[in-house]
C-alpha atoms as a PDB file:
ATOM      1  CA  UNK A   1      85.163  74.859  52.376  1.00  0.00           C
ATOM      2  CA  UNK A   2      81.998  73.753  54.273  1.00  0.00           C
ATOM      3  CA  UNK A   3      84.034  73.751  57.638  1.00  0.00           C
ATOM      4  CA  UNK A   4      85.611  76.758  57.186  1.00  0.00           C
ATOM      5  CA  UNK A   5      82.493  78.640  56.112  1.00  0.00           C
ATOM      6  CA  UNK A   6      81.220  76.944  59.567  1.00  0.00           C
ATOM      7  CA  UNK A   7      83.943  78.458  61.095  1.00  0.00           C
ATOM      8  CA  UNK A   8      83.745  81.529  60.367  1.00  0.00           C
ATOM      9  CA  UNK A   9      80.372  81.177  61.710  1.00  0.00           C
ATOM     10  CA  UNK A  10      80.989  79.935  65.305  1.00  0.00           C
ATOM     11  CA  UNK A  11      84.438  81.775  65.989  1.00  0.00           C
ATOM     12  CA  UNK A  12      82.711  85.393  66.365  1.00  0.00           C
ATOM     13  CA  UNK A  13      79.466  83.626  68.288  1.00  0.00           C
ATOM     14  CA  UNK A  14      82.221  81.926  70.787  1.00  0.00           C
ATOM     15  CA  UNK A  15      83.861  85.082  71.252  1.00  0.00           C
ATOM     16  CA  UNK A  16      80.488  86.685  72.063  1.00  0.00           C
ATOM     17  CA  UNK A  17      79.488  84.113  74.450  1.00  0.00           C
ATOM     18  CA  UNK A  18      83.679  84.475  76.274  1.00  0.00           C
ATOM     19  CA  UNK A  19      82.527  88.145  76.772  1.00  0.00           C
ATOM     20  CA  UNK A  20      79.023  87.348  78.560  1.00  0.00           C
ATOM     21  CA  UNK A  21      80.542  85.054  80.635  1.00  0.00           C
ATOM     22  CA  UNK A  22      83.933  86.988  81.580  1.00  0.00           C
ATOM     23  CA  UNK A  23      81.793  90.042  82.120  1.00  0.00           C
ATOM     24  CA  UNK A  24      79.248  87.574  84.439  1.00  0.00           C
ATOM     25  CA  UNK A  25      82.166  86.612  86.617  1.00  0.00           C
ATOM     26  CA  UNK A  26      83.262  89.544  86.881  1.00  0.00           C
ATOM     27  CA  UNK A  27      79.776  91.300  87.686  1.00  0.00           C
ATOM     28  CA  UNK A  28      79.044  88.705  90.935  1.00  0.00           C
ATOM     29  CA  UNK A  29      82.214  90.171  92.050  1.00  0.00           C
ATOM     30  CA  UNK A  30      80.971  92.623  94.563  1.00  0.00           C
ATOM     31  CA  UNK A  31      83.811  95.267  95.116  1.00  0.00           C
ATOM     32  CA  UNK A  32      82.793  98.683  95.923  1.00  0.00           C
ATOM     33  CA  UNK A  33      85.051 100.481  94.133  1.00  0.00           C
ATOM     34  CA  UNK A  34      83.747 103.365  93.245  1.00  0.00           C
ATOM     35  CA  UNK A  35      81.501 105.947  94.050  1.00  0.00           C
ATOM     36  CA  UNK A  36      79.707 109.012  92.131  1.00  0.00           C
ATOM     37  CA  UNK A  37      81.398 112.562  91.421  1.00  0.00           C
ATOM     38  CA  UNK A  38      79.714 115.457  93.071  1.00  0.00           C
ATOM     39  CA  UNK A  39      78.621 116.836  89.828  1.00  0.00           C
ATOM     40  CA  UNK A  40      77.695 113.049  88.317  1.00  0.00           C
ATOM     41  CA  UNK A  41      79.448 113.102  85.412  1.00  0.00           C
ATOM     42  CA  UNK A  42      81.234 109.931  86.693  1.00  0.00           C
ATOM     43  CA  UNK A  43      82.879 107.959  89.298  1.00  0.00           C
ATOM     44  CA  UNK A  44      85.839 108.489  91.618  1.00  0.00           C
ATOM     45  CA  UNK A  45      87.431 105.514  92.251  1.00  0.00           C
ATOM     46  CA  UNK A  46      88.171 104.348  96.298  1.00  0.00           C
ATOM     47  CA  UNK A  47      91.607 102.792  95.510  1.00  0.00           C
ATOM     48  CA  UNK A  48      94.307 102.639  93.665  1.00  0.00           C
ATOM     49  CA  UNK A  49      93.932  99.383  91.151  1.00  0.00           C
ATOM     50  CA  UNK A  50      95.577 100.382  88.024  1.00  0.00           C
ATOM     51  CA  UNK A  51      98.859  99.734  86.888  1.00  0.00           C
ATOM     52  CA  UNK A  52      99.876 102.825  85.282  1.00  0.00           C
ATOM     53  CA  UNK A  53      98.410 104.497  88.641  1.00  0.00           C
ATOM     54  CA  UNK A  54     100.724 102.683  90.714  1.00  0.00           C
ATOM     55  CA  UNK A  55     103.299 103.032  88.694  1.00  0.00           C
ATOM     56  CA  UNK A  56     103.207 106.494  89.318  1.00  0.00           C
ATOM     57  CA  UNK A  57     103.141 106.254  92.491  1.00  0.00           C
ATOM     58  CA  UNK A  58     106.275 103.930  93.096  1.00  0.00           C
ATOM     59  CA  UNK A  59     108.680 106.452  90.741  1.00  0.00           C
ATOM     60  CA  UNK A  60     106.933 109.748  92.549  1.00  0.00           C
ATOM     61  CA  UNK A  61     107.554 108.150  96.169  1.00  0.00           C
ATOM     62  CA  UNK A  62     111.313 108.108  96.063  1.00  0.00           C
ATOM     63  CA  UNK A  63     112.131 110.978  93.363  1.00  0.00           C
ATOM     64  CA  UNK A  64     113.026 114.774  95.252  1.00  0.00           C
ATOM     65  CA  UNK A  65     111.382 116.702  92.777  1.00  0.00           C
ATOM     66  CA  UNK A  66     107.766 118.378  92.858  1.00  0.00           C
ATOM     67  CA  UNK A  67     104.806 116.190  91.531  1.00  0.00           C
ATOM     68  CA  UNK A  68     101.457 116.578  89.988  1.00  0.00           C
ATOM     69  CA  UNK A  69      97.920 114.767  90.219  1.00  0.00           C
ATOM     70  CA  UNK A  70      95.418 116.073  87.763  1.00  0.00           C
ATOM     71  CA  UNK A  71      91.797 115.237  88.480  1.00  0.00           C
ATOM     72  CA  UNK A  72      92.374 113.200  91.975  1.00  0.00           C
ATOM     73  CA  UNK A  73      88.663 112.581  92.338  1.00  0.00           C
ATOM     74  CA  UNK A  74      88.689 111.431  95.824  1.00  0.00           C
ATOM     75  CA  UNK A  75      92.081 111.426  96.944  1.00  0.00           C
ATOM     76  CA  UNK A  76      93.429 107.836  97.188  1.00  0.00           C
ATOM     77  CA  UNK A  77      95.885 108.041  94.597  1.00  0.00           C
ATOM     78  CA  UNK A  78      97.661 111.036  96.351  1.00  0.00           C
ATOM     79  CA  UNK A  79      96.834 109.853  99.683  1.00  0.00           C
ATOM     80  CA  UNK A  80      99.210 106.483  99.360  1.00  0.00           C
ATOM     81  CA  UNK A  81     101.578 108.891  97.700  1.00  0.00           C
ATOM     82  CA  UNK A  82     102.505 111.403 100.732  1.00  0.00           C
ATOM     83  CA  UNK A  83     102.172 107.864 102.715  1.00  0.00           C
ATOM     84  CA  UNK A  84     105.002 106.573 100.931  1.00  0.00           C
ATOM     85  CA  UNK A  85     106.746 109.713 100.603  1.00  0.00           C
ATOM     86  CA  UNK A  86     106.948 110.263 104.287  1.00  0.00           C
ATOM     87  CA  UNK A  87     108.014 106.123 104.491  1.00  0.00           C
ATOM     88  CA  UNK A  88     111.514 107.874 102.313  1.00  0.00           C
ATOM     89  CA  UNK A  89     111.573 111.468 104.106  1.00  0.00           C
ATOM     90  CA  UNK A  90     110.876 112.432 101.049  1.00  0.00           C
ATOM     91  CA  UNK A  91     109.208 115.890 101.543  1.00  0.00           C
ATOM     92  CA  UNK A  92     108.939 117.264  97.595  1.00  0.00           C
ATOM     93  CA  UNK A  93     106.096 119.260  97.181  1.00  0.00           C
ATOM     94  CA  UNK A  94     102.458 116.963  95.653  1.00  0.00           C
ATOM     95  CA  UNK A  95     100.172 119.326  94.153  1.00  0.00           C
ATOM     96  CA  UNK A  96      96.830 117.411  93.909  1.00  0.00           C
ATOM     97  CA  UNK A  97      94.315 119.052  91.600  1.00  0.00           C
ATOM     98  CA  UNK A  98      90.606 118.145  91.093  1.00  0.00           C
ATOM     99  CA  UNK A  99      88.179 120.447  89.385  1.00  0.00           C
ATOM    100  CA  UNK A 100      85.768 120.512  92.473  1.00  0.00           C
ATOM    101  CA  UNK A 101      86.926 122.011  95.351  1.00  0.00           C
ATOM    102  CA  UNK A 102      84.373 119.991  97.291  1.00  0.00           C
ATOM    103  CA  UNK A 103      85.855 117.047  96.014  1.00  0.00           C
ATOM    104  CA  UNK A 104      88.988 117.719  97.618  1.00  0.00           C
ATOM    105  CA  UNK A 105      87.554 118.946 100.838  1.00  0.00           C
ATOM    106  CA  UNK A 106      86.224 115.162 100.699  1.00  0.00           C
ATOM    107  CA  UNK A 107      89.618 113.831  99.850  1.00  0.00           C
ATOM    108  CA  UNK A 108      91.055 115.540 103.232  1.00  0.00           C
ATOM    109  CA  UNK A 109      88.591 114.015 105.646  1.00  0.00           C
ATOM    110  CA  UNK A 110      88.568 111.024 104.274  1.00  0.00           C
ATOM    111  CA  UNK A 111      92.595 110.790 104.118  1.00  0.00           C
ATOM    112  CA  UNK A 112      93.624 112.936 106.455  1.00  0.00           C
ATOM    113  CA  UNK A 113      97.742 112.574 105.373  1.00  0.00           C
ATOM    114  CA  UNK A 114      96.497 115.063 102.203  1.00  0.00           C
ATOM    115  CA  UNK A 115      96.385 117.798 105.563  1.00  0.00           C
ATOM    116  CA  UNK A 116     100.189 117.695 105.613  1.00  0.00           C
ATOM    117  CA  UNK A 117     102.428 120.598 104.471  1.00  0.00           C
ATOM    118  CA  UNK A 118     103.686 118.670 101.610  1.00  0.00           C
ATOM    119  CA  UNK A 119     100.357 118.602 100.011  1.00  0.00           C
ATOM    120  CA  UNK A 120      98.769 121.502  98.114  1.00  0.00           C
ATOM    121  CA  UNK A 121      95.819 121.008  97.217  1.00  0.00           C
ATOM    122  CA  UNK A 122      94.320 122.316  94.307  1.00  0.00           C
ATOM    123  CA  UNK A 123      90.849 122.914  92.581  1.00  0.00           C
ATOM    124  CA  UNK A 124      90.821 124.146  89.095  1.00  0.00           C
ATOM    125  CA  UNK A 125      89.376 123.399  85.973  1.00  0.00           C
ATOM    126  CA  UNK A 126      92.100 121.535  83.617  1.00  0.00           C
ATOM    127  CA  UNK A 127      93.639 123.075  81.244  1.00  0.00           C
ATOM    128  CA  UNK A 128      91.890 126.619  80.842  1.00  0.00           C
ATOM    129  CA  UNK A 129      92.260 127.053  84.924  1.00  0.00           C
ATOM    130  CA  UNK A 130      95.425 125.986  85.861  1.00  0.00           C
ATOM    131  CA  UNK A 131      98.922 127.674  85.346  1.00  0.00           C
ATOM    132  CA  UNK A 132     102.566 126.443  86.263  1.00  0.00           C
ATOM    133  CA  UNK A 133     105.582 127.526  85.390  1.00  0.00           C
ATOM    134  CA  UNK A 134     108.049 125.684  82.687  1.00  0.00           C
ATOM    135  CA  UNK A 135     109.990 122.505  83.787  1.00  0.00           C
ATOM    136  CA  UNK A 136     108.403 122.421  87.242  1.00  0.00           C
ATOM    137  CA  UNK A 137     107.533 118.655  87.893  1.00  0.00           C
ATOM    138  CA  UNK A 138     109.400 115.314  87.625  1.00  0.00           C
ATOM    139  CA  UNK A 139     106.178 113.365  87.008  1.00  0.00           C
ATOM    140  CA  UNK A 140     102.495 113.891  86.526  1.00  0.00           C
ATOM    141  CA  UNK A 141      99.325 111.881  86.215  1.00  0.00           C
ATOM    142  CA  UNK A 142      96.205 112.520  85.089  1.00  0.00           C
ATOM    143  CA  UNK A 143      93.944 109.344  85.773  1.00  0.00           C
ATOM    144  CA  UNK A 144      90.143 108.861  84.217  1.00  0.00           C
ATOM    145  CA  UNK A 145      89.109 112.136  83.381  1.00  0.00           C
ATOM    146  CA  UNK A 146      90.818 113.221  79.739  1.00  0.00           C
ATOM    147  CA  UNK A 147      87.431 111.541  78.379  1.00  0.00           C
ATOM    148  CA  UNK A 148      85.574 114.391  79.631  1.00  0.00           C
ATOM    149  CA  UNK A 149      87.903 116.845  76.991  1.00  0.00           C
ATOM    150  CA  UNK A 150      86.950 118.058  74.091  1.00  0.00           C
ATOM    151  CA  UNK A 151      89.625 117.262  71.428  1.00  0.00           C
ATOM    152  CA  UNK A 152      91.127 121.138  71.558  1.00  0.00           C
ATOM    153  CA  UNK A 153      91.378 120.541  75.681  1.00  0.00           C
ATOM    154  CA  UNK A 154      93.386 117.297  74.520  1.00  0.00           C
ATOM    155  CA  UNK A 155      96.030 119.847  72.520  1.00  0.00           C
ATOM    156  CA  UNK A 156      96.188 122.304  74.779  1.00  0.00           C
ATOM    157  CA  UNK A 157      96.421 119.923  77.419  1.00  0.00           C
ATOM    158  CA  UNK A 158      99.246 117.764  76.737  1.00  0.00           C
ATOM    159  CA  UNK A 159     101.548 120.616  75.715  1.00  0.00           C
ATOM    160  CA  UNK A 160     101.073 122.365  78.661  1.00  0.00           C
ATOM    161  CA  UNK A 161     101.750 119.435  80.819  1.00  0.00           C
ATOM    162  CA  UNK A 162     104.495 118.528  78.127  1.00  0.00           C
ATOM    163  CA  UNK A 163     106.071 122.224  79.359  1.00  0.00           C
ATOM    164  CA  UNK A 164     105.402 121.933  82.803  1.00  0.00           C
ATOM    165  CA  UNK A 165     107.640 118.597  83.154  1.00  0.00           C
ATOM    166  CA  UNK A 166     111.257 118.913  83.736  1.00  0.00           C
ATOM    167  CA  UNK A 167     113.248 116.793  81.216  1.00  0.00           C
ATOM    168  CA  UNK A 168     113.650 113.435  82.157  1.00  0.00           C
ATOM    169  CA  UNK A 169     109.642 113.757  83.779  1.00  0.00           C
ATOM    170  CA  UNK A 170     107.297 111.352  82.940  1.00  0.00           C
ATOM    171  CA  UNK A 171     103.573 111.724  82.307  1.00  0.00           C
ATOM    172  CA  UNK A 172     100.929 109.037  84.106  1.00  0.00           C
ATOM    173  CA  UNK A 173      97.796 108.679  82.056  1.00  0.00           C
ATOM    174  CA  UNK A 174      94.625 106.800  81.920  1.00  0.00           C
ATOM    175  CA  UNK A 175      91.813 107.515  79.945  1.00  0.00           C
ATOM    176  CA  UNK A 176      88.733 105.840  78.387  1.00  0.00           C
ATOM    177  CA  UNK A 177      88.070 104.718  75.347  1.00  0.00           C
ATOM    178  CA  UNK A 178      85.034 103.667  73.286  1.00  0.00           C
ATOM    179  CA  UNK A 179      85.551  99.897  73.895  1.00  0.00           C
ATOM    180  CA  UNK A 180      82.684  99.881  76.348  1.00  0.00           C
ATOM    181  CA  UNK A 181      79.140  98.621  76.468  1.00  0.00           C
ATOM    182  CA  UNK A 182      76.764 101.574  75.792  1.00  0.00           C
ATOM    183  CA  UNK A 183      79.327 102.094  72.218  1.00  0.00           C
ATOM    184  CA  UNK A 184      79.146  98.219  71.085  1.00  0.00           C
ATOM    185  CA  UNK A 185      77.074  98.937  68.049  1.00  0.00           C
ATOM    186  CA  UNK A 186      79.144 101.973  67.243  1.00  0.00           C
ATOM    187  CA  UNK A 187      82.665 100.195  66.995  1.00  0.00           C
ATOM    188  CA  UNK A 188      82.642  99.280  63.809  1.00  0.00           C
ATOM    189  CA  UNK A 189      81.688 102.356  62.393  1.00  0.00           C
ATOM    190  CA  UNK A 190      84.104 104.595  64.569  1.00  0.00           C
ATOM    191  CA  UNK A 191      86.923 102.218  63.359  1.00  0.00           C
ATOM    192  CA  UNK A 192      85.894 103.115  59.628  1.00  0.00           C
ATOM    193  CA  UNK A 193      85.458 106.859  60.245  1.00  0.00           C
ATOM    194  CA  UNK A 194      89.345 106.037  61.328  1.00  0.00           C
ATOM    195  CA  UNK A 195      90.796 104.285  58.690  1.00  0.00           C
ATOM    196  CA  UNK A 196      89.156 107.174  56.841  1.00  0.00           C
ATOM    197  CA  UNK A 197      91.608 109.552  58.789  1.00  0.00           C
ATOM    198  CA  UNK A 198      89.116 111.427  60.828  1.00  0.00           C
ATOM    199  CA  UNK A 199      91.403 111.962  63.857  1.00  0.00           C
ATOM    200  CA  UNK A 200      88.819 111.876  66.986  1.00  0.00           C
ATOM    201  CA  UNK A 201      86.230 109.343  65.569  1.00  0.00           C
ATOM    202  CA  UNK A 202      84.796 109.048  69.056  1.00  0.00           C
ATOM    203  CA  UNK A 203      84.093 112.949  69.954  1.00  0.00           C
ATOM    204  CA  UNK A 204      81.018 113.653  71.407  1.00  0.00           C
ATOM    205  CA  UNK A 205      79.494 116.734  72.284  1.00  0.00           C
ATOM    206  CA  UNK A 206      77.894 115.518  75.573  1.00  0.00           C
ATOM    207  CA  UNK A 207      78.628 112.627  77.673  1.00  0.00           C
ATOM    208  CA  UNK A 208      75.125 111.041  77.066  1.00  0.00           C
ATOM    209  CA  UNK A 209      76.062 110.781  73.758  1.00  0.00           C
ATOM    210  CA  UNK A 210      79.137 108.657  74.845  1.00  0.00           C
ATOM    211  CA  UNK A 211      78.170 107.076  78.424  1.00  0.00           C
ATOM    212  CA  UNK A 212      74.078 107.239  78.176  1.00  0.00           C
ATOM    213  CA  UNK A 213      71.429 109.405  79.908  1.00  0.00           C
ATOM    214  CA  UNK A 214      72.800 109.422  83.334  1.00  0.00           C
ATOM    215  CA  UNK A 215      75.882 111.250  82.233  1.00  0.00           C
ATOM    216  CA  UNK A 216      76.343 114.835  82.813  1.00  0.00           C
ATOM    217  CA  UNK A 217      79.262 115.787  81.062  1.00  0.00           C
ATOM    218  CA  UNK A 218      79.329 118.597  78.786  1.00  0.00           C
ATOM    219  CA  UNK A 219      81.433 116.528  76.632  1.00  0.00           C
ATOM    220  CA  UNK A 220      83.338 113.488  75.792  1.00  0.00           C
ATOM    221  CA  UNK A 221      85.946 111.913  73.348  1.00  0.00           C
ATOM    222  CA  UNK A 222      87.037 108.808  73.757  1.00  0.00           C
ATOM    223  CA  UNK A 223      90.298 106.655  72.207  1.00  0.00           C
ATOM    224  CA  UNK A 224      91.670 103.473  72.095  1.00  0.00           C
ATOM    225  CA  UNK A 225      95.999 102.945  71.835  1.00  0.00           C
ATOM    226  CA  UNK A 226      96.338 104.252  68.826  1.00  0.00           C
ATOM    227  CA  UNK A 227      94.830 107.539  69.384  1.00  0.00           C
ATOM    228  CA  UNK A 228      96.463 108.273  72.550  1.00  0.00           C
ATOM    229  CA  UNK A 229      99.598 107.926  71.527  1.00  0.00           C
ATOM    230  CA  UNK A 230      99.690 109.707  68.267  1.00  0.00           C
ATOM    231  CA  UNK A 231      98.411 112.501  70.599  1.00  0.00           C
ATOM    232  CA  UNK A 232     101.666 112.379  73.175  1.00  0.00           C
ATOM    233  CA  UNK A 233     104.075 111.843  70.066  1.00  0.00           C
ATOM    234  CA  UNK A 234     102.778 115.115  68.979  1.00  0.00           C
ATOM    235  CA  UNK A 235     103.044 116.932  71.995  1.00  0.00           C
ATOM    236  CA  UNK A 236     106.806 115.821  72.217  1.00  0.00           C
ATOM    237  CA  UNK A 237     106.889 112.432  74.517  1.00  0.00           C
ATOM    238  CA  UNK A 238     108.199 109.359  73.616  1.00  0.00           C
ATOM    239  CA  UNK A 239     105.759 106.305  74.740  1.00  0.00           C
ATOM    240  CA  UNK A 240     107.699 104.049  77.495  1.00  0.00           C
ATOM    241  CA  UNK A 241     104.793 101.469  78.017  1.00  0.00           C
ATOM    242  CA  UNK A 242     101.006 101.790  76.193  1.00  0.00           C
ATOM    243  CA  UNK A 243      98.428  99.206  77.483  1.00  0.00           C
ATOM    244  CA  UNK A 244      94.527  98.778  78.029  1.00  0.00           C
ATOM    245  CA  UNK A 245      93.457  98.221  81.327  1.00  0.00           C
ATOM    246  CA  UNK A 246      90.761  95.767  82.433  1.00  0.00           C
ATOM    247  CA  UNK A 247      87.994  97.751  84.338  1.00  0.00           C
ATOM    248  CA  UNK A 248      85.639  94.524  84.277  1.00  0.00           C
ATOM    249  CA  UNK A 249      86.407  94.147  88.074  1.00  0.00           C
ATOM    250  CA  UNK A 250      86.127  97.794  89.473  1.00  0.00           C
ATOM    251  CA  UNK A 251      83.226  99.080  87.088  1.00  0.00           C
ATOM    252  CA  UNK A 252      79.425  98.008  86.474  1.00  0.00           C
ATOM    253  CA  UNK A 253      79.019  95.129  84.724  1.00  0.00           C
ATOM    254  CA  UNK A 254      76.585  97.345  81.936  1.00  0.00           C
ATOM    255  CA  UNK A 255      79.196  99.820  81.626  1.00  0.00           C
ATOM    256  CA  UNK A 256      81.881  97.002  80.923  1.00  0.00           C
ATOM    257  CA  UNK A 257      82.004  95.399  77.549  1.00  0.00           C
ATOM    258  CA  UNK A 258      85.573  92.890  76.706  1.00  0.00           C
ATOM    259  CA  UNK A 259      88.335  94.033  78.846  1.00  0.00           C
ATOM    260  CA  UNK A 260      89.342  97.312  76.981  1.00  0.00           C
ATOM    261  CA  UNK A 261      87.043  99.862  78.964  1.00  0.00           C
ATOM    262  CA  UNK A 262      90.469 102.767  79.475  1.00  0.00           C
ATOM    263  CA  UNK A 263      93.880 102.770  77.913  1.00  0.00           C
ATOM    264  CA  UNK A 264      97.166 103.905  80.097  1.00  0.00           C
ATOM    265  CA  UNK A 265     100.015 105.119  78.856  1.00  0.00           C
ATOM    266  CA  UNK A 266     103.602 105.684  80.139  1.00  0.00           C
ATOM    267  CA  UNK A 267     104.806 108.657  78.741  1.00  0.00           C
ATOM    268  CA  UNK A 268     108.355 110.572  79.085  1.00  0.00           C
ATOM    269  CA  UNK A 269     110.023 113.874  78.422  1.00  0.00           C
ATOM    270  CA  UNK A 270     113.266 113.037  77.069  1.00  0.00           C
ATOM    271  CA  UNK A 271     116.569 114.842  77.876  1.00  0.00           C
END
């Protein structure tokens, strides 16, 4: 009994110490892969490193039909996109969104394929701004910015991106949950406002709240898996492949906590 009390002990101080030292290793690793939003309420990533990301981008480069990037931050995303798309002669419309308009003036210097005449691009606040018609894309992703949403913007989001798919479209999305450093103490007690069915545990009404002072968003609400995906089943998809993804390597080290920092999700519209 003795060694087992022991145990129960240690295990949660080893784990503690795994964390420190994953999230050291992964702090000397110098990558500048980021940079700050315009309007600071984040970062825009300089490459494409996520899974769900480049997933998107292999099934958008070769399908014929109209595609959609919500919140493209600073372009590279859409930018390997028309890249590969031209690789196929694949000249399908890519409508690349971003609420700043500045931000997408940066995106076109700084990847000058977004110029071609297969690129629209965008600016628009998501979802009160933006408009399409019904059944208009094959695929759509919105990467790192549904965390700024209030938990009505999440509704009203997904179902109109739910009607602006064609059937058969897929939906790309990453988004951040509250498995980062600044919520640590916080877990615990967002996980028992959840088992006591409150449905967005991890709402905030400003991004300070969520991120710390530096943030400027006007709001946040974070998830983890099981969140997200209740949230597309009820908008009408069917979940194809639901994961967390590591941001340890491409995000401060203080920001980072255990290798949980976003969740991405695989979503589809089915026939």
């Amino acid at each position: 009994m003795k060694i087992i009390q022991k145990m129960k002990i240690l295990l949660p101080c080893l784990t503690i110490i795994f964390c420190v030292i994953s999230n050291k290793i992964y702090a000397e690793q110098d990558i500048p892969t980021t940079i700050d939003t315009v309007n600071q309420k984040g970062w825009m990533f300089t490459g494409v490193f996520d899974d769900i990301s480049k997933a998107y981008i292999e099934f958008a480069a070769h399908d014929p039909y109209p595609t959609l990037e919500l919140g493209a931050g600073r372009g590279a995303t859409a930018a390997e996109l028309v890249t590969k798309r031209k690789s196929f002669k694949n000249n399908s419309e890519i409508v690349v969104n971003e609420l700043s308009a500045t931000h997408l003036d940066m995106a076109a210097k700084e990847y000058p394929v977004l110029k071609d005449k297969m690129v629209k691009l965008l600016p628009g606040a998501f979802p009160e701004q933006l408009e399409f018609p019904k059944k208009t894309f094959n695929s759509i992703l919105a990467s790192r910015f549904f965390h700024f949403l209030t938990p009505k913007e999440w509704q009203i989001g997904l179902k109109k991106i739910f009607s602006w798919l064609k059937p058969g479209g897929k939906f790309y999305i990453t988004t951040g949950t509250y498995f980062i450093n600044y919520q640590k103490n916080n877990i615990s007690l967002i996980e028992e406002k959840k088992q006591k069915g409150i449905k967005w545990p991890a709402s905030f009404n400003s991004g300070k709240e969520a991120y710390g002072p530096k943030s400027r968003s006007g709001a946040a609400t974070l998830v983890d898996q099981e969140i997200l995906e209740r949230e597309l089943k009820l908008a009408g998809f069917k979940i194809l492949k639901s994961e967390y993804v590591d941001l340890r390597k491409y995000l401060p080290a203080d920001f980072c906590l255990d290798g949980r920092e976003a969740i991405g999700v695989i979503a589809i519209k089915e026939i």
